[in-house]
Protein backbone atom coordinates (compact mmCIF):
# COMPACT_ATOMS: atom_id res chain seq x y z
CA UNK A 1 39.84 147.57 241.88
CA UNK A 2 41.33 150.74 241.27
CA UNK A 3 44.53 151.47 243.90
CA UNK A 4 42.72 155.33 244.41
CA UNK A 5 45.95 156.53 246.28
CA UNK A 6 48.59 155.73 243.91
CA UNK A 7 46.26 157.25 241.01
CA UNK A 8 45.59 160.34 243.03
CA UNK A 9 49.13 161.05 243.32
CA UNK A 10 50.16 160.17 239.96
CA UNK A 11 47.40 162.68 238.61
CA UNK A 12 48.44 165.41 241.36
CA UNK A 13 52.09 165.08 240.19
CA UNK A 14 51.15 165.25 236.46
CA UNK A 15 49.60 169.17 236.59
CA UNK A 16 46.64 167.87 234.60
CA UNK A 17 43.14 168.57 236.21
CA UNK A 18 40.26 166.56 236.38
CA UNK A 19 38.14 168.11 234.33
CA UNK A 20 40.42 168.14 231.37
CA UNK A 21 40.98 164.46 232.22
CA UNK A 22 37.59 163.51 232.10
CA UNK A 23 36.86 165.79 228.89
CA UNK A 24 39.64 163.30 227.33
CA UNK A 25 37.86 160.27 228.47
CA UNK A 26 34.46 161.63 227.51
CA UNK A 27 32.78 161.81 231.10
CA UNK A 28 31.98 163.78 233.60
CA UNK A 29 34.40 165.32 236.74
CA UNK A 30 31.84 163.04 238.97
CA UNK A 31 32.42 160.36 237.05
CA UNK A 32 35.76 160.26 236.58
CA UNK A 33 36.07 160.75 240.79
CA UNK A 34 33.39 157.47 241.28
CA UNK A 35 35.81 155.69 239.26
CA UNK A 36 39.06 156.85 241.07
CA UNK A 37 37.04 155.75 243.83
CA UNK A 38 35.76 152.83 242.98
CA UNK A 39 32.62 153.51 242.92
CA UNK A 40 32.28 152.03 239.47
CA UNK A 41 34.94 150.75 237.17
CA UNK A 42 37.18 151.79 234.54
CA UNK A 43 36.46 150.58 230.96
CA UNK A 44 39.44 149.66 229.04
CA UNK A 45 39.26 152.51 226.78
CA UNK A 46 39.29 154.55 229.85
CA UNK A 47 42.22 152.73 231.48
CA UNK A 48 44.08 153.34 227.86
CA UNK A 49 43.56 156.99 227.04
CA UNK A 50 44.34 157.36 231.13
CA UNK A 51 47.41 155.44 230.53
CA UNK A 52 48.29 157.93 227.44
CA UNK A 53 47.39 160.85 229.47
CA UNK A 54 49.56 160.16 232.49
CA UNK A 55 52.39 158.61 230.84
CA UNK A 56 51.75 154.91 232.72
CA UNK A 57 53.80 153.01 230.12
CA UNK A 58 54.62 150.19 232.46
CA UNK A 59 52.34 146.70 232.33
CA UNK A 60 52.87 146.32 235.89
CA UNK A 61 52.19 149.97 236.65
CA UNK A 62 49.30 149.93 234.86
CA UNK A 63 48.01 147.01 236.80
CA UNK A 64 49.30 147.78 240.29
CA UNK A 65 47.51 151.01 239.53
CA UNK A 66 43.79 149.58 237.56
CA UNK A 67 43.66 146.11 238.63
CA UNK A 68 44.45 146.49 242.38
CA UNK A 69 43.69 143.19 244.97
CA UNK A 70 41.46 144.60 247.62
CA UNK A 71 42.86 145.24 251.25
CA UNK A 72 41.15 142.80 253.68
CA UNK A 73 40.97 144.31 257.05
C-alpha cells in the first residue's frame, strides 16, 4: 500500500507535474493518480523510475513511502 500523503508531498515539493511524471513511467495522469491512491498498485519498474525521478534514494524511504502497512481504524 502506497502511503498517498507522504508521496503527494514529496511530488508537490519536487516542482515536477504529473503529467510529466506519468509520461516517464509510460501511463496516463489517471493512472498515475489511481496508483497514488491506491486504487491499483505500483509495478516495480514504476516504483524505480519514481524513485529516480524524485530522488528517493533511501531503502527505508522507499518502503515507508511504496510498501506502506494499512491504517486500521
Amino acid at each position: 500500500m502506497t502511503n498517498s500523503e507522504r508521496l503527494e508531498n514529496i511530488i508537490k515539493q519536487s516542482g515536477l507535474k504529473k503529467v510529466h511524471i506519468a509520461e516517464k513511467l509510460g501511463i496516463s495522469t489517471q493512472a498515475l493518480r489511481n496508483k497514488i491512491s491506491n486504487v491499483s498498485e505500483f509495478l516495480p519498474s514504476e516504483i524505480n523510475t519514481l524513485c529516480a525521478l524524485l530522488g528517493i534514494e533511501s531503502l527505508q524511504d522507499r518502503n515507508d513511502i511504496f510498501f506502506a502497512l494499512p491504517v486500521e481504524e
